[in-house]
Protein backbone atom coordinates (compact mmCIF):
# COMPACT_ATOMS: atom_id res chain seq x y z
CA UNK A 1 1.50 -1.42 20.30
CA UNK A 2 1.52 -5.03 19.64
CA UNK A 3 -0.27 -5.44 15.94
CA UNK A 4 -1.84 -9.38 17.03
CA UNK A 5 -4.21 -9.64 20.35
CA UNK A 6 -4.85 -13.07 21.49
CA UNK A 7 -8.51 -13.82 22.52
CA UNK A 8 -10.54 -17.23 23.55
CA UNK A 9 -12.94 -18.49 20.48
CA UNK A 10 -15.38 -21.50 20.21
CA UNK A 11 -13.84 -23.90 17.70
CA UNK A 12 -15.83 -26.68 15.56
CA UNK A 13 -13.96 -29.43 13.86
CA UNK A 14 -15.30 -32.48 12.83
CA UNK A 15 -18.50 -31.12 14.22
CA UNK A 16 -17.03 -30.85 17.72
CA UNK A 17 -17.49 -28.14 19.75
CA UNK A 18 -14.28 -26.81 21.67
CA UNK A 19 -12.42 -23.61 23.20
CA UNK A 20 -9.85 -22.30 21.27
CA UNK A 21 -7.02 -19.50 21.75
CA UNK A 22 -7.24 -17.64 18.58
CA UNK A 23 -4.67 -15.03 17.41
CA UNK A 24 -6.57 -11.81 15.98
CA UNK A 25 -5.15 -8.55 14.10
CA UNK A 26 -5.29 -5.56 15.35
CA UNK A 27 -7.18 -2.55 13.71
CA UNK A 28 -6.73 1.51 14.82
CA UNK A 29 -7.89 4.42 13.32
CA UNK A 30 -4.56 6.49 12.55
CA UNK A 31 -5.29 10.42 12.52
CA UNK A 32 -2.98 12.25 10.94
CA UNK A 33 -2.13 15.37 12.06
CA UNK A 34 -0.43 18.32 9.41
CA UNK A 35 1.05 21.64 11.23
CA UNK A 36 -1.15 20.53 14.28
CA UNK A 37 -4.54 20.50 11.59
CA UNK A 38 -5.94 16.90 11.08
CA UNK A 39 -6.05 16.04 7.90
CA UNK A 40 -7.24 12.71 7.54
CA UNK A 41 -8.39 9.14 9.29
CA UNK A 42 -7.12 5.65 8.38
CA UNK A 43 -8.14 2.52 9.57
CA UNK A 44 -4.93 0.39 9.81
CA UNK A 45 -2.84 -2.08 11.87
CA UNK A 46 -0.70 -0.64 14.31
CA UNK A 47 2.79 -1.78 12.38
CA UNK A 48 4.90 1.05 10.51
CA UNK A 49 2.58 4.14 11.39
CA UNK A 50 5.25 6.10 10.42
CA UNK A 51 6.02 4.53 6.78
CA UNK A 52 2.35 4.34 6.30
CA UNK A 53 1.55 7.91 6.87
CA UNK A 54 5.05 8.95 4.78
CA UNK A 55 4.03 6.73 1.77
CA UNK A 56 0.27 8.35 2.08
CA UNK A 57 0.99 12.14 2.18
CA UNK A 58 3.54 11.85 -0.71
CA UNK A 59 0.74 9.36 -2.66
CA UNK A 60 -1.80 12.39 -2.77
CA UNK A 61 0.69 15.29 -3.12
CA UNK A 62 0.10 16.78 0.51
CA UNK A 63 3.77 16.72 0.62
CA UNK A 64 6.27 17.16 -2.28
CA UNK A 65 9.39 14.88 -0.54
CA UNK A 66 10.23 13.49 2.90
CA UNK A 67 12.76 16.81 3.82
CA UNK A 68 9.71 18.78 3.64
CA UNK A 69 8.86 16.83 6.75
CA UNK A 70 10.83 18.87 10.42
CA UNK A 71 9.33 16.86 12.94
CA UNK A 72 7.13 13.66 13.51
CA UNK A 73 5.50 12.74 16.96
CA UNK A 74 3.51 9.03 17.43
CA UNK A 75 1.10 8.89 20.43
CA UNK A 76 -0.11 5.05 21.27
CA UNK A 77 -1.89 5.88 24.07
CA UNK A 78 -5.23 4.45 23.68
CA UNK A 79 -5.95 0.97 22.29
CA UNK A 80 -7.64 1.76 19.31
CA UNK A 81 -6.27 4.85 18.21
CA UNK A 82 -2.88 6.32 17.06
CA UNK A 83 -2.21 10.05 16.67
CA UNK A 84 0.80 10.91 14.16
CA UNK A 85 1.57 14.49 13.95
CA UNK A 86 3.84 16.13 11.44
CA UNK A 87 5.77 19.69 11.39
CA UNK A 88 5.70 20.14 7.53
CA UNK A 89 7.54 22.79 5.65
CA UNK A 90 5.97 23.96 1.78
CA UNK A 91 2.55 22.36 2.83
CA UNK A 92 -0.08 21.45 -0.22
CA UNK A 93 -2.53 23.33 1.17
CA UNK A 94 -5.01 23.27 -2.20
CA UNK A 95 -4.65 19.45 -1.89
CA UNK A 96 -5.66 18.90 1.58
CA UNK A 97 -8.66 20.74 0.38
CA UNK A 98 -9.80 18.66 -2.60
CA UNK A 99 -8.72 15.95 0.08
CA UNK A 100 -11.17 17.56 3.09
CA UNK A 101 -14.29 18.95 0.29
CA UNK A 102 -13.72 17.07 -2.85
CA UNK A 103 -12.63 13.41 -1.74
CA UNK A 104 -13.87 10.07 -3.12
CA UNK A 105 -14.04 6.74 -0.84
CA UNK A 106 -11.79 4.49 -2.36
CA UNK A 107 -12.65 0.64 -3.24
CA UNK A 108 -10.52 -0.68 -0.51
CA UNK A 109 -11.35 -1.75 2.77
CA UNK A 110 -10.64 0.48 5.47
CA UNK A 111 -13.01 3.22 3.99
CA UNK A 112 -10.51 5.47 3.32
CA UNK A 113 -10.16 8.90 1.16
CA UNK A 114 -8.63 9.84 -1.84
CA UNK A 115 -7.79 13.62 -3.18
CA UNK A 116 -6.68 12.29 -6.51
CA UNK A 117 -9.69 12.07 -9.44
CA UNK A 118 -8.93 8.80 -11.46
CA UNK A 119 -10.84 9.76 -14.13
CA UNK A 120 -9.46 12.72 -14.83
CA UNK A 121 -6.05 11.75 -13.30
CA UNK A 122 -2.95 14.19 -14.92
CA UNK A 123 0.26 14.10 -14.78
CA UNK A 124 3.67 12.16 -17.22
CA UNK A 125 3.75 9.27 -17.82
CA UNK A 126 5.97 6.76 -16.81
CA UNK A 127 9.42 6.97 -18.70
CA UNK A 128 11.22 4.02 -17.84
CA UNK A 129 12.89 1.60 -19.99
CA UNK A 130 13.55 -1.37 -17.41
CA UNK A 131 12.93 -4.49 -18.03
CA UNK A 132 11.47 -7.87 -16.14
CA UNK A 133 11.66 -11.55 -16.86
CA UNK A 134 8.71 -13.15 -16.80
CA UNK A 135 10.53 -16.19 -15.00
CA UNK A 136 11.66 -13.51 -11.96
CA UNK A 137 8.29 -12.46 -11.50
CA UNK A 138 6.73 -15.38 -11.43
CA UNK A 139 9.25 -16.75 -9.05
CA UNK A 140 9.18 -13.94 -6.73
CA UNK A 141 5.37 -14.41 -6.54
CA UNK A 142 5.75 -18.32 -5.53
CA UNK A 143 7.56 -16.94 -2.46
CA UNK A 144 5.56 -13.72 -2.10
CA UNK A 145 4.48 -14.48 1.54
CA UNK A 146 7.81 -15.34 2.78
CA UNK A 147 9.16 -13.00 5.43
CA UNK A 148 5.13 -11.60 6.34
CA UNK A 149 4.69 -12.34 9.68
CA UNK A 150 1.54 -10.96 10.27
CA UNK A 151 -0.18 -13.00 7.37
CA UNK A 152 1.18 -16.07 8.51
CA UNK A 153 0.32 -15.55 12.41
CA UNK A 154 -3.47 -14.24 11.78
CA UNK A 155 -4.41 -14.74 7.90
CA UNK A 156 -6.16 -11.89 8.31
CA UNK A 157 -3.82 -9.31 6.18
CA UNK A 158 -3.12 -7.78 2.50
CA UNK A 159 0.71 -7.63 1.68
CA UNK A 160 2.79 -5.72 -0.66
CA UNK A 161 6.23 -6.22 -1.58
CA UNK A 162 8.31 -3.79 -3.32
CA UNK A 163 11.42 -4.93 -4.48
CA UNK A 164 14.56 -2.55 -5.14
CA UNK A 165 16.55 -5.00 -6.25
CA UNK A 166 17.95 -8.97 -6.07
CA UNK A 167 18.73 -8.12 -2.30
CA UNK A 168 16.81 -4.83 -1.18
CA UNK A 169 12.88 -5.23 -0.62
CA UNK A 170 10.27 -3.68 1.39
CA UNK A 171 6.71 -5.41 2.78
CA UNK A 172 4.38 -3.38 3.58
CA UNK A 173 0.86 -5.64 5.98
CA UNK A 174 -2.28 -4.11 6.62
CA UNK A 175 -6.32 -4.66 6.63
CA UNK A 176 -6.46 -2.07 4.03
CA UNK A 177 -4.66 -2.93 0.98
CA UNK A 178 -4.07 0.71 0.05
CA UNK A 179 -2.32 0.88 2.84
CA UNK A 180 0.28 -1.98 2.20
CA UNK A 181 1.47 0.03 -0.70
CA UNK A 182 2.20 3.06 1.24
CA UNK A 183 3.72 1.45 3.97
CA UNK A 184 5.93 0.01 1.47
CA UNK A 185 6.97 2.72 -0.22
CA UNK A 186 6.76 4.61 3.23
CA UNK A 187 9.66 2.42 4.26
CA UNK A 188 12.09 2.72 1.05
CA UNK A 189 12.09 6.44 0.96
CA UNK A 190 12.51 6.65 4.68
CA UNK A 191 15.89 4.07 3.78
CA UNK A 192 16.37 6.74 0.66
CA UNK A 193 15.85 3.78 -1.99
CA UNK A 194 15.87 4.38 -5.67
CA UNK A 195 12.36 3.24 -6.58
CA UNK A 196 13.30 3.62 -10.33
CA UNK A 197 13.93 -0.25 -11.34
CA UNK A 198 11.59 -1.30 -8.77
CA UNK A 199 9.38 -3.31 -8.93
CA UNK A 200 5.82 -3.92 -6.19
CA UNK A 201 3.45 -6.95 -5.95
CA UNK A 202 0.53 -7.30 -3.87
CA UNK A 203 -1.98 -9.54 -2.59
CA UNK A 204 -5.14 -8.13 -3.74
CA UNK A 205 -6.99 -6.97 -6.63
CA UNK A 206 -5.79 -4.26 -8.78
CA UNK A 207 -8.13 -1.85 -8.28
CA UNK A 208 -8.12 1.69 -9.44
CA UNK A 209 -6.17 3.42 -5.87
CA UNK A 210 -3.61 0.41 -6.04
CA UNK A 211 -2.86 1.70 -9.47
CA UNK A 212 -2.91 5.61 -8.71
CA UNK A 213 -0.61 4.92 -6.23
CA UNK A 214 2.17 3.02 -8.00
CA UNK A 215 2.00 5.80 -11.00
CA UNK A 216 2.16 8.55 -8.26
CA UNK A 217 5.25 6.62 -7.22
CA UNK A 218 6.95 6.55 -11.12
CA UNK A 219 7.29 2.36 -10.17
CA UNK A 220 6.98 1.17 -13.25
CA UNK A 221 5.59 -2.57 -12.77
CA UNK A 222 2.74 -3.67 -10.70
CA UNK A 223 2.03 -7.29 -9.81
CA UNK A 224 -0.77 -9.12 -8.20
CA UNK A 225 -1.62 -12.70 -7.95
CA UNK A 226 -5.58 -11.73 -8.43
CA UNK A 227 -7.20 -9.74 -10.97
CA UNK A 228 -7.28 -6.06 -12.06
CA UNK A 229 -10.51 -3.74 -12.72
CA UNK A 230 -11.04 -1.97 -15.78
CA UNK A 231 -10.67 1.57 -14.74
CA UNK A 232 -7.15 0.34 -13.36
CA UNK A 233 -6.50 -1.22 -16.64
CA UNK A 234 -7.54 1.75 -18.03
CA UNK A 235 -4.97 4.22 -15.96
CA UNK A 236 -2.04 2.04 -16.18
CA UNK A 237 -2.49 2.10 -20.30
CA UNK A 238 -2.82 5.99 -20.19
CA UNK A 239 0.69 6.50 -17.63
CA UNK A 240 2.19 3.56 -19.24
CA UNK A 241 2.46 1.24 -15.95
CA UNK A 242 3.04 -2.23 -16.50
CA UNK A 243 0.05 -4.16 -15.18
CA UNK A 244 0.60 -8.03 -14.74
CA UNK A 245 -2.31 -10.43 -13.46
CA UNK A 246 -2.72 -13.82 -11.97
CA UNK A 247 0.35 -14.30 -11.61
CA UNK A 248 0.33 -18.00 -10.43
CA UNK A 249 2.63 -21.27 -11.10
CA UNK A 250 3.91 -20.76 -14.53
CA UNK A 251 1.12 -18.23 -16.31
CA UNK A 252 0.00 -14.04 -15.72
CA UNK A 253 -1.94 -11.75 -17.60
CA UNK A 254 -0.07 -8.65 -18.63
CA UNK A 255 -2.74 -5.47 -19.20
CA UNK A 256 -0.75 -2.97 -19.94
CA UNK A 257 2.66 -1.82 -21.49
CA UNK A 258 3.86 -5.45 -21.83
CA UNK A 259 7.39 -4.30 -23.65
CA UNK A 260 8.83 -4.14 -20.07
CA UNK A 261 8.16 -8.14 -19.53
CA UNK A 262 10.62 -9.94 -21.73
């Protein structure tokens, strides 16, 4: 399915009225099916379904690693809505309950659900002794939307960007910025990347899911250009993630575990 639809706009400039061909994004609802049992409903664009649902089962712990995973069938047939259906072995069965009874709707657009409880979120912390100059991230950010199609054909997307290393990076685009990360991360453990020295930036705020996600993940630096929320700030000090703001032109604010930016 083609992820941009073209349709015909009115256009005023210079307080002129005139038609216009205007290139939109397009957004599905992804269901996503677990040992023929739907488990869950995204709203997404129709790019890397298969990343996306990958980096979201292993995000809330409805799957424990991608060999768990026997099969995986895509069905496109209608316009607006994509079936993904998974054959899972060792299926988290107590988590797609808290995920079906117990759920919270996250801060992101796209109104999706969360099984994990960020205020009472549990698990190690990050243990990682990598380190990140302050002069790569910021110059990795001045190019951040290089390479994202999607945001430069429509403007209408989030991005994420995990990078692996000088050579070896993954973007995740989506309406939902939630959903960049996972698509993201979706791709490098589909390629079998070691996310260990990694490193993600995204587009949007750093809201409290954005952070769950990247500690759920053991990355150990998160990156935006915009700003982060307090209960974020507040998880990446307790799971020691290294949380760097505004990161623009020659400046960012660093809210967490700043010993990894030298």
């Amino acid at each position: 399915m083609n992820p941009i639809a073209n349709t015909k706009i009115i256009k005023i400039k210079s307080f002129e009225k005139f038609d216009f061909d205007d290139t939109l994004v397009r957004e599905v609802r992804l269901n996503i099916f677990l040992n023929e049992k739907k488990v869950i409903s995204l709203m997404a664009t129709p790019t890397d379904e298969k990343a996306l649902a990958i980096g979201y089962l292993i995000s809330e712990n409805l799957i424990n690693r991608v060999n768990d995973i026997l099969d995986i069938k895509i069905d496109k047939d209608s316009e607006f809505e994509v079936n993904i259906k998974f054959k899972i072995l060792n299926l988290n069965d107590i988590n797609i309950k808290n995920l079906q009874k117990n759920s919270s709707v996250i801060s992101g657009c796209g109104s999706a659900k969360t099984a994990n409880s960020f205020l009472d979120m549990k698990g190690e912390a990050i243990k990682n002794s990598s380190t990140f100059s302050s002069s790569l991230i910021l110059s990795r950010m001045s190019t951040f939307y290089t390479e994202c199609d999607l945001y430069e054909k429509t403007g209408c997307v989030h991005t994420a960007k995990l990078f692996i290393n000088d050579s070896e990076f993954y973007i995740g685009e989506d309406i939902a910025q939630h959903n960049t990360i996972d698509k993201a991360v979706g791709k490098a453990i589909l390629n079998k990347a070691n996310l260990e020295n990694s490193f993600l930036m995204v587009s949007g705020r750093l809201s409290s899911e954005m952070i769950a996600k990247a500690i759920m993940h053991k990355i150990p630096l998160l990156v935006s250009r915009t700003a982060a929320t307090y209960l974020g700030v507040v998880l990446a000090r307790k799971f020691d993630l290294t949380l760097c703001g505004f990161a623009r032109g020659n400046s960012m604010n660093i809210y967490s575990f700043e010993r990894r930016i030298i």
